[in-house]
Protein backbone atom coordinates (compact mmCIF):
# COMPACT_ATOMS: atom_id res chain seq x y z
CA UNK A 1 15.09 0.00 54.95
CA UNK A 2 15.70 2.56 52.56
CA UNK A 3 18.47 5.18 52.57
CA UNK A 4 16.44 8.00 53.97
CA UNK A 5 15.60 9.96 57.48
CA UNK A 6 12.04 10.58 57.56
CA UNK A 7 11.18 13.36 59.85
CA UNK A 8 7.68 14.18 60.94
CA UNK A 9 7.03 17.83 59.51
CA UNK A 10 2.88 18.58 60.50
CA UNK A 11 0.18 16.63 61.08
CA UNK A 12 -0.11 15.90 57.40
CA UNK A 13 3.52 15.66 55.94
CA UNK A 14 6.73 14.36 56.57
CA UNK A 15 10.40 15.79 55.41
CA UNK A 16 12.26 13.54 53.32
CA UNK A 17 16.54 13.51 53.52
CA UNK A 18 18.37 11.74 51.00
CA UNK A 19 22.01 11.95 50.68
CA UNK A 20 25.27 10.96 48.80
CA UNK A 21 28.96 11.38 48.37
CA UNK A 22 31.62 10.91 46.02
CA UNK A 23 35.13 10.87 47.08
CA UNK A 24 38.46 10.98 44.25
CA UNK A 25 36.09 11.89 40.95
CA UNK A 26 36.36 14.98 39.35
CA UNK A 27 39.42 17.03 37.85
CA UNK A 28 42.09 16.95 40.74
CA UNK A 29 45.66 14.84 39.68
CA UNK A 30 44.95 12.77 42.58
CA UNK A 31 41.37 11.11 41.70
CA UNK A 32 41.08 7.61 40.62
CA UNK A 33 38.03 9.07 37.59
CA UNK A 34 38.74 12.09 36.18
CA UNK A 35 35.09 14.13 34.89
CA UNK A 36 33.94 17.34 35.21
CA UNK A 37 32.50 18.92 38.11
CA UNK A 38 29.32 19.17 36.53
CA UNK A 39 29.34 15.49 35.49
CA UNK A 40 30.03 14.80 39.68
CA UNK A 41 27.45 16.82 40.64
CA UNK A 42 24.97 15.40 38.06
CA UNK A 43 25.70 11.73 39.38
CA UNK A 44 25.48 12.60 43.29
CA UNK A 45 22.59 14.59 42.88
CA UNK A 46 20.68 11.92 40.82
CA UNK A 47 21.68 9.38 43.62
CA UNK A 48 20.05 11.25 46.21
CA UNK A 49 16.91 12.94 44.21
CA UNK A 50 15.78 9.39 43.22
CA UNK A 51 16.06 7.78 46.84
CA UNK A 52 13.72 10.96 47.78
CA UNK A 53 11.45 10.51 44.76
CA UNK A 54 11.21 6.25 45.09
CA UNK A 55 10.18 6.86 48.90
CA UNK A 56 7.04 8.70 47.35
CA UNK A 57 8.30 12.20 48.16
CA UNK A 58 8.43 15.45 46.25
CA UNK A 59 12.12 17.15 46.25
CA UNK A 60 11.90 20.95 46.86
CA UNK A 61 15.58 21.27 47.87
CA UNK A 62 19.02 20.01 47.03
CA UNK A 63 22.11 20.81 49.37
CA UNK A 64 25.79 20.67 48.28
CA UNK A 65 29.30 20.23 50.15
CA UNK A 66 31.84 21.61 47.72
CA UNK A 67 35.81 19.99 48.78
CA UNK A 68 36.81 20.20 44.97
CA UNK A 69 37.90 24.38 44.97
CA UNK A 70 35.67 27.37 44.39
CA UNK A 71 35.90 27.09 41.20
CA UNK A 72 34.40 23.80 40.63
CA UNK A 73 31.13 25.47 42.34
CA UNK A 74 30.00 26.61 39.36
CA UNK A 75 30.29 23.44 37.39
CA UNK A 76 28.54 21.43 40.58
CA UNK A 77 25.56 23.89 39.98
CA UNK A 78 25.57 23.06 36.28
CA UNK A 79 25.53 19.46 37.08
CA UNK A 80 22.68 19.98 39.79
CA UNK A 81 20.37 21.99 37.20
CA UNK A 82 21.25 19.20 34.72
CA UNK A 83 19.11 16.71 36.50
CA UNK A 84 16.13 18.91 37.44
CA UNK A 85 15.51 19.74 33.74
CA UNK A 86 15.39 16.24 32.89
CA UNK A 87 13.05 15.57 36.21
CA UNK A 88 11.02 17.85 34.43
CA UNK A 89 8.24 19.96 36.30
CA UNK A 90 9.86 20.04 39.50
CA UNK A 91 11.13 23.09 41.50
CA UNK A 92 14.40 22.34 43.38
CA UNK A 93 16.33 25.05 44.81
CA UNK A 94 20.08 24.77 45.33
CA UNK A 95 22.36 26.14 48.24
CA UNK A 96 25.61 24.81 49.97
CA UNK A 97 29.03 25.45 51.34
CA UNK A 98 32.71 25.14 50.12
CA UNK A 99 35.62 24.29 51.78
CA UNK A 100 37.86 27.43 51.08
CA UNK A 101 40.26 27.09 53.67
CA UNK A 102 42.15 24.79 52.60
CA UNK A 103 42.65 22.84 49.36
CA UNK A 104 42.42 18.37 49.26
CA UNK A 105 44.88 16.39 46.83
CA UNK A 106 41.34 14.87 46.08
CA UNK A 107 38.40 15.67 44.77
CA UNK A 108 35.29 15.23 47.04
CA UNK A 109 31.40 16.26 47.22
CA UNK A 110 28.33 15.61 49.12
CA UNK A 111 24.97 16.17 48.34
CA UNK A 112 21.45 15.82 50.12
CA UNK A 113 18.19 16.18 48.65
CA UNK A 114 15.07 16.97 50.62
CA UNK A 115 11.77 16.49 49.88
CA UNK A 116 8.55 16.22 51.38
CA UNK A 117 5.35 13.40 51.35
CA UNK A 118 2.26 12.51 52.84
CA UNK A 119 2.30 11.67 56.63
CA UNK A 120 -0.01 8.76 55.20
CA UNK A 121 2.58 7.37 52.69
CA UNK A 122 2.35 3.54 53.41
CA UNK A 123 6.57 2.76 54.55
CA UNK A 124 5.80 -1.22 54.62
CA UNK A 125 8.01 -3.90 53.43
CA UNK A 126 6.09 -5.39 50.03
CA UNK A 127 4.97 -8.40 49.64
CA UNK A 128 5.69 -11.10 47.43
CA UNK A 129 3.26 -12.87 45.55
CA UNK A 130 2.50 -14.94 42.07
CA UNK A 131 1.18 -11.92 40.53
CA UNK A 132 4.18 -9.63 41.43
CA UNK A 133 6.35 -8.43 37.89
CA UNK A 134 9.82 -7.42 38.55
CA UNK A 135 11.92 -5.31 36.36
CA UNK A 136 15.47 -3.66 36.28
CA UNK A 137 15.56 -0.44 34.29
CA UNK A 138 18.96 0.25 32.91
CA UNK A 139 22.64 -1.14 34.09
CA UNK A 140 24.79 -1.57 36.83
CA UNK A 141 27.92 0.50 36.21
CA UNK A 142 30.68 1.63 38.34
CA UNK A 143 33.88 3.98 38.18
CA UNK A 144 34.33 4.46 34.36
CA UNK A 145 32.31 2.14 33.00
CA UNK A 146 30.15 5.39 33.52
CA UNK A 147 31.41 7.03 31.75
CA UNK A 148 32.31 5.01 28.98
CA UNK A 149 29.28 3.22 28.55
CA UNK A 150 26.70 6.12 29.30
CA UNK A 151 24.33 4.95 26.73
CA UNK A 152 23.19 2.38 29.04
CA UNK A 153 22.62 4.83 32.17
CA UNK A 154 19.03 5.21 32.26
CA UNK A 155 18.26 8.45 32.25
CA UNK A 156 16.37 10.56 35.01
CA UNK A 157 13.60 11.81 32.50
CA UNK A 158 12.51 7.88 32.36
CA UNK A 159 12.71 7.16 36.01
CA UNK A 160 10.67 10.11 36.40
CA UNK A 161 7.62 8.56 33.72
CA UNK A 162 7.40 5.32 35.65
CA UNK A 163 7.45 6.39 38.89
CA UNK A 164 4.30 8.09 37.89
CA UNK A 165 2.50 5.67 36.40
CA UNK A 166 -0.28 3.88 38.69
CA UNK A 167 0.90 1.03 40.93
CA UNK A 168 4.36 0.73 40.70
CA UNK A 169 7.15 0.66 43.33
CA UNK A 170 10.72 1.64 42.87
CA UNK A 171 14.01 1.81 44.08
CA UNK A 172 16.86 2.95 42.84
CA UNK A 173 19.95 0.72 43.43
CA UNK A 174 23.22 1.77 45.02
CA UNK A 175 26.94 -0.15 45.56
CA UNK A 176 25.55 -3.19 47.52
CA UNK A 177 23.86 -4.39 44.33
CA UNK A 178 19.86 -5.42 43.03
CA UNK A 179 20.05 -8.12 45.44
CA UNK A 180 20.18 -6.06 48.05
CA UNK A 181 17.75 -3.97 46.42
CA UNK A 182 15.05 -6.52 46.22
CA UNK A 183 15.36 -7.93 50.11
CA UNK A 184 15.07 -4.07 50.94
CA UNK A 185 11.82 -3.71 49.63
CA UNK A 186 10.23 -7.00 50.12
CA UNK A 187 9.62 -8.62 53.51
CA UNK A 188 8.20 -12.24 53.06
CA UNK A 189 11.28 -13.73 50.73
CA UNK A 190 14.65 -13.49 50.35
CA UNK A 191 16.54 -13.15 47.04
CA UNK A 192 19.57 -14.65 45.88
CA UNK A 193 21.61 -15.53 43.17
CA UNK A 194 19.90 -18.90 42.74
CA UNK A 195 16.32 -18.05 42.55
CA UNK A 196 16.67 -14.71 40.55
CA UNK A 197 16.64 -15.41 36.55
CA UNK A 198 17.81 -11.90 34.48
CA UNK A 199 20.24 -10.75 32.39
CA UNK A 200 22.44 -8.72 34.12
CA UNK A 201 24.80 -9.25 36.99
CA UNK A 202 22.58 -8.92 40.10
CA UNK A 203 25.61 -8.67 43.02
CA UNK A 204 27.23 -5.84 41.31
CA UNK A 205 27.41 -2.44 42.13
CA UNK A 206 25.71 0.46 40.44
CA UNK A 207 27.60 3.34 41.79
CA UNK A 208 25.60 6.66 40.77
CA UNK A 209 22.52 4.76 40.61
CA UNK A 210 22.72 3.60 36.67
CA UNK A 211 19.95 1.85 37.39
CA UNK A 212 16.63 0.98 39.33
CA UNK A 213 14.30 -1.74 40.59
CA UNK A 214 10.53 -1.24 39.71
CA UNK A 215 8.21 -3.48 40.85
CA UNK A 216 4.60 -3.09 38.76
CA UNK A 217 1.39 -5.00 38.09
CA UNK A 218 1.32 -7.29 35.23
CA UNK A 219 -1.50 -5.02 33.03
CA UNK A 220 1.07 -2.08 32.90
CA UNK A 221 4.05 -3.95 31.65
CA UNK A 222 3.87 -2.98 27.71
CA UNK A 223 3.60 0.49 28.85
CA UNK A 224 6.34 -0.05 30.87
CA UNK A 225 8.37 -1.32 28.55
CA UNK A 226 6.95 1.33 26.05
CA UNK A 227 8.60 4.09 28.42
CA UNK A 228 11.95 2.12 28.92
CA UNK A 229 13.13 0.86 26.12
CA UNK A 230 16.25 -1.33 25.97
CA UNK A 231 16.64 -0.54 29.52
CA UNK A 232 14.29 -2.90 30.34
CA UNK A 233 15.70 -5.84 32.20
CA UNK A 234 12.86 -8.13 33.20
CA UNK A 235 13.65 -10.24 36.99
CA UNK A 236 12.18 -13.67 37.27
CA UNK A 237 11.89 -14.96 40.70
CA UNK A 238 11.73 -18.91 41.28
CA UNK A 239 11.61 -19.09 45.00
């Protein structure tokens, strides 16, 4: 299951919620990772906009809870407006609420993005088969590996190219890890650690989403790889 509410809107759409949260990041004495506000915001927002985009929906809205201060508010909207532009041609508009009453040793922020698809929008488990390709685009990082190796974050603007292109699932992965990831979307196997050939660690977390599983048909791979770069990270299943 992915990490969405689906809520029937009309006959011929649904609404799409997508959320996450970060707790001790940002600028306070007391967090464990010390960033910007706008850096926070980026990450939680791109969390949330790509489990709304991967579940074939189209984000119109993005909704912040501000615990950091008033004035990181402004920063939080930076980091928001950040990851439209590199969406691209989206329009996303941006609201929320601060917690003015009192002030938290720690920083903290929550975000949900919502979005809306096609009533139609086919929510099965995938099946595995011998002409399935598997990919993971960019890294799993955590905490300040972030930031410190950033290079290797794919970016939104390329998670945005291949989730357009013709035939190909996604999925972005979160702090359980791509194993996880995989048994999510597929309902006929079961990944491990023994049947899974790839070069990067497949049990580790990916915090803001560093990363994400595609899964594509074989005739689309070169363009695939053509989009990603050296984020590519081809999967090899042996099951």
């Amino acid at each position: 299951m992915r990490d969405i509410l689906v809520i029937p809107f009309n006959e011929e759409e649904n609404l799409v919620i997508a959320s996450d949260n970060s707790g001790c990041i940002g600028m306070k004495e007391g967090d464990a990772v010390h960033v910007s506000y706008k850096t926070v915001a980026y990450y939680s927002f791109r969390v949330a906009v790509m489990e709304c985009i991967s579940a074939g929906a189209e984000p119109f809205a993005a909704i912040v809870q501000n615990f950091c201060g008033e004035r990181a508010w402004d920063e939080l909207l930076q980091g928001i407006e950040q990851g439209v532009r590199e969406l691209g041609k989206v329009d996303i508009r941006i609201n929320g609420s601060t917690e003015s009453n009192f002030s938290l040793n720690q920083s903290a922020v929550g975000m949900s993005v919502l979005g809306k698809r096609k009533s139609t929008e086919n929510t099965d488990k995938l099946t595995y088969n011998a002409q399935t390709c598997l990919t993971v685009i960019g890294s799993p990082l955590v905490g300040q590996e972030v930031v410190e190796r950033e290079e290797q974050v794919v970016p939104l603007s390329v998670f945005a190219q291949v989730c357009n292109l013709d035939g190909v699932v996604t999925i972005p992965v979160g702090s359980k890890g791509i194993l996880h990831e995989l048994n999510t979307l597929f309902g006929n196997v079961t990944f491990n650690e023994e049947n899974v050939d790839t070069t990067i660690q497949v049990l580790k977390s990916s915090g803001p989403s560093t990363c994400f599983v595609a899964v594509f048909p074989e005739q689309i791979k070169n363009e695939l790889i053509s989009i990603s770069g050296g984020y590519f990270h081809e999967i090899n299943y042996s099951g």
